[in-house]
Protein backbone atom coordinates (compact mmCIF):
# COMPACT_ATOMS: atom_id res chain seq x y z
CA UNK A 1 -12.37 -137.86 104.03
CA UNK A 2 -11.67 -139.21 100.44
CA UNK A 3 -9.15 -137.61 98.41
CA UNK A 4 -10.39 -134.37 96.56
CA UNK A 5 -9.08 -134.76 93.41
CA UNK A 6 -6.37 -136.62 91.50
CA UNK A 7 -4.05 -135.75 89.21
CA UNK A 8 -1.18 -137.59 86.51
CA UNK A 9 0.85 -136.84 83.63
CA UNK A 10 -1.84 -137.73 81.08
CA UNK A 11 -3.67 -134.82 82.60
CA UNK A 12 -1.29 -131.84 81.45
CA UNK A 13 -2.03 -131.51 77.20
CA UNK A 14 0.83 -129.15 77.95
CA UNK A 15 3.19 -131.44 80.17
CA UNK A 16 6.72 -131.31 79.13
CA UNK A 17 7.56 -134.71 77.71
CA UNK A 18 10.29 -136.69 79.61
CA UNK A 19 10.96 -138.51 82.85
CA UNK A 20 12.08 -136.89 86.67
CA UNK A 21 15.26 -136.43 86.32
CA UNK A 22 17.72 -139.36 86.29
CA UNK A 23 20.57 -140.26 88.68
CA UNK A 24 23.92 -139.85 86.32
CA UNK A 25 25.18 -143.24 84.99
CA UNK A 26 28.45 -141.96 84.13
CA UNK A 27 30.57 -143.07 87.30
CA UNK A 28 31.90 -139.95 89.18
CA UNK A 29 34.52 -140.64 91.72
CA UNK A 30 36.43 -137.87 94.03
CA UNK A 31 39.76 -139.13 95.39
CA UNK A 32 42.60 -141.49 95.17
CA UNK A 33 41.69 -145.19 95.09
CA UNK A 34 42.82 -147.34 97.64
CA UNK A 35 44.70 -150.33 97.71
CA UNK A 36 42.12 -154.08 97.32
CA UNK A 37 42.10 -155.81 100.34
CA UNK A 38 42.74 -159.51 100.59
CA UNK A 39 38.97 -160.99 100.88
CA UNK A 40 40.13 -164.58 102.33
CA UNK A 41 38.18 -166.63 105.45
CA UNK A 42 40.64 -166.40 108.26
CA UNK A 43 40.70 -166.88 111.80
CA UNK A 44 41.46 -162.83 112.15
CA UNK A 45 38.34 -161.88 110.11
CA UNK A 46 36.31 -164.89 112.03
CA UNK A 47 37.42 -163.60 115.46
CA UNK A 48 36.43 -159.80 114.40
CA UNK A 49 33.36 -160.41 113.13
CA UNK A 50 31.99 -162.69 115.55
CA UNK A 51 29.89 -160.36 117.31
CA UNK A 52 28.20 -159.11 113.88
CA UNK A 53 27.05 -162.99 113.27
CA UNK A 54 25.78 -163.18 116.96
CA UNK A 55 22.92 -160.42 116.04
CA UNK A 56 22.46 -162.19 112.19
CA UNK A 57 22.90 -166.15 113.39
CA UNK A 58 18.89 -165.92 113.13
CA UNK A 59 18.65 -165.02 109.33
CA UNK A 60 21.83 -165.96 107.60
CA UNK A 61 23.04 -169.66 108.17
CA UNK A 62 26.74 -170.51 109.04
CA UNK A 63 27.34 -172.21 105.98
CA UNK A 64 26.85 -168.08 104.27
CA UNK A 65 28.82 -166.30 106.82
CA UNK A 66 32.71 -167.11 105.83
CA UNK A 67 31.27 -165.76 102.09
CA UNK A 68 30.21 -162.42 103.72
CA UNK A 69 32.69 -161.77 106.89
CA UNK A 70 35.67 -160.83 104.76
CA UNK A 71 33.59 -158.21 102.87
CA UNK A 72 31.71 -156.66 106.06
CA UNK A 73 34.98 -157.00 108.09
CA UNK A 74 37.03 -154.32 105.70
CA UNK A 75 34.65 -152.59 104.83
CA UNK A 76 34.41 -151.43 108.60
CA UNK A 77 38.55 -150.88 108.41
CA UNK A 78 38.07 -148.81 105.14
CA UNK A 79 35.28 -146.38 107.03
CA UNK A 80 38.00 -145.61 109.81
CA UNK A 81 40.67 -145.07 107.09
CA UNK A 82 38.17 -143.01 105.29
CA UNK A 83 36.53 -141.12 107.90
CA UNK A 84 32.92 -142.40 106.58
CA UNK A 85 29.58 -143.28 107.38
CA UNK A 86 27.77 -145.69 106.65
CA UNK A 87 23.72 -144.68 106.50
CA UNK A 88 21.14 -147.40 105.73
CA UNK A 89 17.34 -147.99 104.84
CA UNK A 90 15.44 -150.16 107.03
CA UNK A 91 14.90 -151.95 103.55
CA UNK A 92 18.80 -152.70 103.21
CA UNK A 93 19.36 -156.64 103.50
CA UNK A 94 20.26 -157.88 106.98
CA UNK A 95 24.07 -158.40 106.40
CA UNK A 96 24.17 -154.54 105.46
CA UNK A 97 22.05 -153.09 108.24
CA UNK A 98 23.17 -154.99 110.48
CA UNK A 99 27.16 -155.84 109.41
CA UNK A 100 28.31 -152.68 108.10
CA UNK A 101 25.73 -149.18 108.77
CA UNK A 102 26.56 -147.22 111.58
CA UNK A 103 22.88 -145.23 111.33
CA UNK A 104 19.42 -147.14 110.03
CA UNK A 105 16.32 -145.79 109.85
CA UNK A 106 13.30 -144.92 107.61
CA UNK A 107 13.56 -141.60 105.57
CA UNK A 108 12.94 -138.74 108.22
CA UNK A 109 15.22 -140.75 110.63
CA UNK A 110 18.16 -140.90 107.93
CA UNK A 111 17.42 -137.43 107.01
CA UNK A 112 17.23 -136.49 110.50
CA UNK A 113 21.30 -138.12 111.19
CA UNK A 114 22.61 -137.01 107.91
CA UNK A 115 22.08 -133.18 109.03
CA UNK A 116 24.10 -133.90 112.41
CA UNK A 117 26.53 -135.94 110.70
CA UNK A 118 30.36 -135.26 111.60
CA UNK A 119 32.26 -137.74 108.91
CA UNK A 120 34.12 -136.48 105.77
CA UNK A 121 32.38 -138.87 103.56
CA UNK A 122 28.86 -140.19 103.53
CA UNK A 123 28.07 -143.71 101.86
CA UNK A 124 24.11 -143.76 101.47
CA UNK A 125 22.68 -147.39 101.55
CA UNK A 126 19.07 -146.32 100.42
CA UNK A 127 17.78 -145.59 96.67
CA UNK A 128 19.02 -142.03 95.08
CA UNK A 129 16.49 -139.89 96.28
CA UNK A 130 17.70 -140.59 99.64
CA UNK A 131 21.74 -139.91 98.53
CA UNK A 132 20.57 -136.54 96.84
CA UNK A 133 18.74 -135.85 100.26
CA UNK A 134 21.90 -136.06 102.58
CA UNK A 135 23.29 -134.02 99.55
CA UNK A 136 21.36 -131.44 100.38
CA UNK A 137 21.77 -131.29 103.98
CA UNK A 138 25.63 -131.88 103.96
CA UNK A 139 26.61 -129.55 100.57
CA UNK A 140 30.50 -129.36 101.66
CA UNK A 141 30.23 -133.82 102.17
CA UNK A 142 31.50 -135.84 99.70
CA UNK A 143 28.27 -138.21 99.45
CA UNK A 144 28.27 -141.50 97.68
CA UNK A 145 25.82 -143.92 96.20
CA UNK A 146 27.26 -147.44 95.09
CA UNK A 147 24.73 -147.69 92.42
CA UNK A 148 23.37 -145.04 91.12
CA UNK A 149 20.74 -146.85 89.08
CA UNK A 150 19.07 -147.54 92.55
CA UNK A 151 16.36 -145.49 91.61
CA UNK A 152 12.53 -145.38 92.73
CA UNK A 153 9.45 -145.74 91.29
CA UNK A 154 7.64 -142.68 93.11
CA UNK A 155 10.20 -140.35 92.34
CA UNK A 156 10.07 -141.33 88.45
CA UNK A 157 6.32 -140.78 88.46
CA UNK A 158 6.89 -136.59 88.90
CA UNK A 159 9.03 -134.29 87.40
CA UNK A 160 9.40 -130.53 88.68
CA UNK A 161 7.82 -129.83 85.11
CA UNK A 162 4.66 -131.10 86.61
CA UNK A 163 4.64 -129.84 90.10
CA UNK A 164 4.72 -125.80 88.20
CA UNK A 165 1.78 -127.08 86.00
CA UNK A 166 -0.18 -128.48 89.38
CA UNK A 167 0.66 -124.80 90.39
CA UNK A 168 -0.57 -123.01 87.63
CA UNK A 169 -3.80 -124.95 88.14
CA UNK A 170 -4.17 -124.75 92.11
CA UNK A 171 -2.48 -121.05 92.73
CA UNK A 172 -1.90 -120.62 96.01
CA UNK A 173 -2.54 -124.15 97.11
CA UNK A 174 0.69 -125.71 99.52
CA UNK A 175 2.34 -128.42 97.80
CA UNK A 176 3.89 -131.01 99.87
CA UNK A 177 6.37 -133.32 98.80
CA UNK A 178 6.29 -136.75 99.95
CA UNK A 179 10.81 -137.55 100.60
CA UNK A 180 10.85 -140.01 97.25
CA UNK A 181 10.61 -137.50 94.97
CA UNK A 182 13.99 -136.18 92.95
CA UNK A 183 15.95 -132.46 94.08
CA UNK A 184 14.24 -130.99 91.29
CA UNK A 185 10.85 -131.42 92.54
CA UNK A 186 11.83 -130.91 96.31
CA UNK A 187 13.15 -127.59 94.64
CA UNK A 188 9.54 -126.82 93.40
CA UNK A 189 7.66 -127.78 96.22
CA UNK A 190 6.79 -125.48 99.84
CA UNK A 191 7.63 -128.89 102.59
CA UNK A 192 8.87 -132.17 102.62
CA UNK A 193 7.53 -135.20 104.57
CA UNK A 194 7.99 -138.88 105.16
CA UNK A 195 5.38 -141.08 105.88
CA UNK A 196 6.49 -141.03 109.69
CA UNK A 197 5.10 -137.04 109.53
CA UNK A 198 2.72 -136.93 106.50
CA UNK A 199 -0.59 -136.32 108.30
CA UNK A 200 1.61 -132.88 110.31
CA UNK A 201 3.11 -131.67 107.74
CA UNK A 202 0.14 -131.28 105.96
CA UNK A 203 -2.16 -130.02 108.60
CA UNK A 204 1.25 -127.55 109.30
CA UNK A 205 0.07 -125.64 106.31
CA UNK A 206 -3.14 -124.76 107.88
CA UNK A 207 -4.73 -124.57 104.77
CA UNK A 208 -7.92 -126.32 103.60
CA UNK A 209 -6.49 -127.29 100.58
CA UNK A 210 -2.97 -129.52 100.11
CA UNK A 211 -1.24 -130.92 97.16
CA UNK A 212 -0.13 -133.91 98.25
CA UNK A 213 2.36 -135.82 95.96
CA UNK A 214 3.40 -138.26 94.44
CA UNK A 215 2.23 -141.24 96.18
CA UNK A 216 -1.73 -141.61 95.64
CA UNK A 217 -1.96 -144.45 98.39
CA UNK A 218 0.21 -142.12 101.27
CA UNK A 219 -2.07 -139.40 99.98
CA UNK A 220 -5.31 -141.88 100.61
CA UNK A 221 -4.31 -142.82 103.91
CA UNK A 222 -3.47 -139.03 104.93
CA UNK A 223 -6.73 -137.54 103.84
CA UNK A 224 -8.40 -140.14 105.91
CA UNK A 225 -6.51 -138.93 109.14
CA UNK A 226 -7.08 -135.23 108.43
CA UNK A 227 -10.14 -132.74 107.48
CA UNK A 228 -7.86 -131.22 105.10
CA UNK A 229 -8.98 -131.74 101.56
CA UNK A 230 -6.01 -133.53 99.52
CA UNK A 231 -5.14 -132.77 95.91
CA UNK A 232 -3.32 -135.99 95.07
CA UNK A 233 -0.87 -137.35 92.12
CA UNK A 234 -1.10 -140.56 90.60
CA UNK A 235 2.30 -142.40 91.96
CA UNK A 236 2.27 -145.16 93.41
CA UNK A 237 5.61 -147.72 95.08
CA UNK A 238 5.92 -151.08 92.89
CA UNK A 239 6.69 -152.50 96.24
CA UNK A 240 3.40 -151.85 98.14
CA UNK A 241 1.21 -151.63 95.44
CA UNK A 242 1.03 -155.02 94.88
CA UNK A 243 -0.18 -156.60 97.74
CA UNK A 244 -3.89 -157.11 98.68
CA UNK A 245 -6.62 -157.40 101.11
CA UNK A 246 -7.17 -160.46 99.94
CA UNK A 247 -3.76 -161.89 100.35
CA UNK A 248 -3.76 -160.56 103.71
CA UNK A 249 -7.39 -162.14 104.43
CA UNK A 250 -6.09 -165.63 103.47
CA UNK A 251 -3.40 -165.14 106.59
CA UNK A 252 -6.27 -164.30 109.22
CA UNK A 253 -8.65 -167.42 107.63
CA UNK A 254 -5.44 -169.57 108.37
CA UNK A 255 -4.47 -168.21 112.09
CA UNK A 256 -6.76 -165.84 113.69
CA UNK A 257 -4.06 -165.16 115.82
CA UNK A 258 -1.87 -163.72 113.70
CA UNK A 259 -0.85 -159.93 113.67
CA UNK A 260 -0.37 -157.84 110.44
CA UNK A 261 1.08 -154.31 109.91
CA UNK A 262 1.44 -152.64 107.01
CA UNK A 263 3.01 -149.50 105.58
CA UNK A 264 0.73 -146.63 104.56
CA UNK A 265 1.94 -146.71 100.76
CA UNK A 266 -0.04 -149.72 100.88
CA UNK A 267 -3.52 -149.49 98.71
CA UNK A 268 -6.92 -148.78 101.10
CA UNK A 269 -7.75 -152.73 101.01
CA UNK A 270 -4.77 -153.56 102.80
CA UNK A 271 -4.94 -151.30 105.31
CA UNK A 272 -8.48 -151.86 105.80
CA UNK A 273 -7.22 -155.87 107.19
CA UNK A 274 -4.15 -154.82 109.27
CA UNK A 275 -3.94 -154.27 112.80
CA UNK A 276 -1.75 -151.40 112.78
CA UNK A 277 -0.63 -148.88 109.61
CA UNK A 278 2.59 -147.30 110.42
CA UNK A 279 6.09 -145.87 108.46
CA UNK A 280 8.80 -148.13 108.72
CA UNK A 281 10.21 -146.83 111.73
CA UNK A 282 6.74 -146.87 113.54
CA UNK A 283 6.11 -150.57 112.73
CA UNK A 284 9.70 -151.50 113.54
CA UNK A 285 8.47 -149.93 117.21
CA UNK A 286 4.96 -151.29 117.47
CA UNK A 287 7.13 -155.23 117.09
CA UNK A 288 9.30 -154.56 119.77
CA UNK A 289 6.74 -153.28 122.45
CA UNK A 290 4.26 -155.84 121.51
CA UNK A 291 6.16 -158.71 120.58
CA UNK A 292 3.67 -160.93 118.85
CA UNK A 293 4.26 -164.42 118.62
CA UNK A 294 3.24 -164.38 114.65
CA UNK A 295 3.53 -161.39 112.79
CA UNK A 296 2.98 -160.69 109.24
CA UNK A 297 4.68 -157.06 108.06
CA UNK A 298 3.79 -155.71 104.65
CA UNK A 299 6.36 -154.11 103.44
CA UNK A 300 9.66 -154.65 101.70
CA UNK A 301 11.13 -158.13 102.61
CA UNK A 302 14.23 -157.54 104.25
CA UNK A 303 12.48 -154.81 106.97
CA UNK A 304 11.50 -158.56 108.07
CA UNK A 305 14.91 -160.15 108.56
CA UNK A 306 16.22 -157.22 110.04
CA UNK A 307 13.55 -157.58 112.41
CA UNK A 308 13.90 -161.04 113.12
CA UNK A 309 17.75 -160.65 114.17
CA UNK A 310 16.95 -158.30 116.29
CA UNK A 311 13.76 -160.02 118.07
CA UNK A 312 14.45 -163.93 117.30
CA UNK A 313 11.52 -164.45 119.53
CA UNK A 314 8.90 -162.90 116.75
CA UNK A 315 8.06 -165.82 114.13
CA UNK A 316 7.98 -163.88 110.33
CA UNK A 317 5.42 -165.07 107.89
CA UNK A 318 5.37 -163.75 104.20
CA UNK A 319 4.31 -162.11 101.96
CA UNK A 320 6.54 -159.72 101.23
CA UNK A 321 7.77 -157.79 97.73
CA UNK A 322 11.28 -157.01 97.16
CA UNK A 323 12.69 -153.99 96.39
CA UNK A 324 14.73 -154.60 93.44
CA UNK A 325 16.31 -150.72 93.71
CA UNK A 326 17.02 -151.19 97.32
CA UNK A 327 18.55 -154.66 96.36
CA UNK A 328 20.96 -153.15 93.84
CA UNK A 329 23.41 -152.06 97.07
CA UNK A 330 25.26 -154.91 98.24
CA UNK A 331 28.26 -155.54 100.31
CA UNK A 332 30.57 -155.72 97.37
CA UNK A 333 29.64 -152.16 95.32
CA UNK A 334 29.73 -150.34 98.89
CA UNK A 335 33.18 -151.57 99.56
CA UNK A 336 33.74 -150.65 95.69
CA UNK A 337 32.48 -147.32 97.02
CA UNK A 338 35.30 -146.84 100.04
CA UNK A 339 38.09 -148.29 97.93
CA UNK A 340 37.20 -145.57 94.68
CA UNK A 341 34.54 -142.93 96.25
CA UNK A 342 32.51 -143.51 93.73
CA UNK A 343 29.64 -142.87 93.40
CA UNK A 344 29.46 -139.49 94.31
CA UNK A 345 26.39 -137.43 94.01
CA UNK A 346 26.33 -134.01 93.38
CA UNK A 347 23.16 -131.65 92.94
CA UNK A 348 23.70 -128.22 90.90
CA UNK A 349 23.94 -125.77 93.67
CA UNK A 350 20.87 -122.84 92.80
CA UNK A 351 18.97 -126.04 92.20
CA UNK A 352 20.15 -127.48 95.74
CA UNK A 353 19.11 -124.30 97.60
CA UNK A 354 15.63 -124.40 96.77
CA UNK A 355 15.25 -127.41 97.33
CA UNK A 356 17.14 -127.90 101.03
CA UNK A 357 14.46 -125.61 102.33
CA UNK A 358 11.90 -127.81 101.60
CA UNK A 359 13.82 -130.81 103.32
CA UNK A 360 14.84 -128.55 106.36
CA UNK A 361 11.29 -127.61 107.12
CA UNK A 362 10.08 -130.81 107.41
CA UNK A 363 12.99 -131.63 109.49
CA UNK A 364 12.87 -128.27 112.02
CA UNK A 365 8.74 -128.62 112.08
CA UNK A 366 7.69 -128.46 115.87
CA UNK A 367 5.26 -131.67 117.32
């Protein structure tokens, strides 16, 4: 069914002005720095990184590799001498997800592994929602973000401000928070999902009404899966919001044959042409047991590459938007990261106990 009703800031005469709340631009670091390691081409760092450029031969040519090796090669001696992890977003570019993260996923996956996660430190290769997230699962974890001005637009479109007002005006109602959203709303809010679990989580509530937030395209493609009615906020991802049907018809009128997928942040025109809507994880699966020869994936660009290394086989035509928050963490500011542990995030902790319930329903709800 269509969305019930929809909701922004401009609707509130009595919305608190301001933004969700900011990740801190002050750097905040938490131990001794380490010593900067030599970041020269040799035949040590060629020898130890060979197997890395076997899985990324297929996306990064040769010519690129002796600029990256040396990074990727101690930044994987620093996480031994560090005792960290290295977590990444399917969206992280090819030379990270590939050359230095020890778990990838989409958001309920990273979420998922950050919970079971045994390291002292945790370096979080995603935007900040997703630092503040393994925050609140690992509260005695020094967790670090090497930018913190990765940010999101979907988190920045809600404060907790607005999630009391939707409240006031909806008692009773279950509010669901879709995982991009800031602490301080996750605080304010009964359940978290991804889009991986969006359409359970709400029917979980087995109620027949749901705020859904903030994503209005998620919350589109979830009240068309479900006879729950959905009370939706007007967010919406700068990534996926700005392709079209149209774009996607002009790749079918050019080769019939070709397969698209697309992420369910997507607007209803997109979806409407692809041959599969799925999270990032799901469509990640859906390539490797069907292995189409041409394959067009709408979603952030470097999902894509990271695809291609790992299924060569799979030819990768764009469109694709980039992610310019996801594209603020690089090889160099993570190694920054291990060598100063900075970034670190940390969440006031009354403010982190509300809202690590939210996060650990979503991740202990039952199939």
């Amino acid at each position: 069914m269509p969305i019930a009703e929809i909701y922004g800031p401009e609707d509130f005469a009595n919305r608190q002005q301001g933004q969700a709340i900011s990740p801190p631009v002050a750097p905040t670091r938490s131990g001794p720095t380490l010593p900067r390691p030599s970041l020269e081409w040799s035949s040590e760092v060629e020898r130890a990184t060979a197997p890395i450029y076997q899985r990324l031969k297929h996306v990064i040519p040769s010519i690129e590799w002796p600029l990256m090796a040396p990074t990727i090669h101690a930044i994987n001696r620093l996480k031994r001498e560090r005792n960290a992890v290295i977590l990444a977003h399917n969206y992280q570019a090819p030379e990270i997800f590939h050359g230095v993260a020890d778990i990838c996923g989409d958001s309920l996956q990273l979420a998922v592994e950050a919970a079971k996660v045994k390291a002292d430190i945790i370096v979080q290769c995603g935007v900040h929602f997703m630092a503040e997230t393994s925050k609140l699962l690992n509260p005695d974890k020094t967790v670090l973000i090497p930018d913190t001005r990765a940010g999101c637009s979907l988190a920045a479109s809600i404060t907790g401000a607005d999630v009391r007002l939707l409240r006031e005006k909806f008692p009773g109602v279950p509010v669901v928070a879709y995982v991009n959203t800031s602490a301080e709303v996750k605080a304010e809010v009964d359940i978290c999902c991804t889009s991986s679990n969006a359409v359970q989580v709400v029917e979980s509530r087995n109620a027949p009404r749901v705020i859904f937030l903030p994503d209005r395209y998620l919350a589109t493609y979830v009240a068309s899966k479900t006879d729950v009615k959905i009370i939706a906020w007007k967010g919406a991802c700068e990534v996926h919001e700005r392709f079209t049907g149209n774009e996607l018809r002009a790749f079918r009128d050019a080769d019939p044959s070709v397969q698209i997928i697309a992420h369910p942040e997507c607007p209803p025109d997109v979806l409407a042409e692809a041959d599969f809507t799925g999270s990032t994880a799901h469509m990640i699966n859906w390539v490797r047991e069907r292995r189409p020869k041409r394959l067009v994936m709408i979603t952030e660009c470097s999902m894509a590459d990271n695809v291609r290394a790992e299924l060569p086989d799979v030819e990768m035509l764009r469109p694709c938007n980039l992610c310019p928050h996801m594209k603020r963490i690089t090889l160099s500011n993570i190694l920054e990261s291990l060598l100063t542990l900075g970034e670190e995030v940390t969440i006031d902790p009354a403010l982190a106990m509300r809202a690590r319930r939210s996060v650990e329903r979503m991740i202990n709800l039952k199939n």
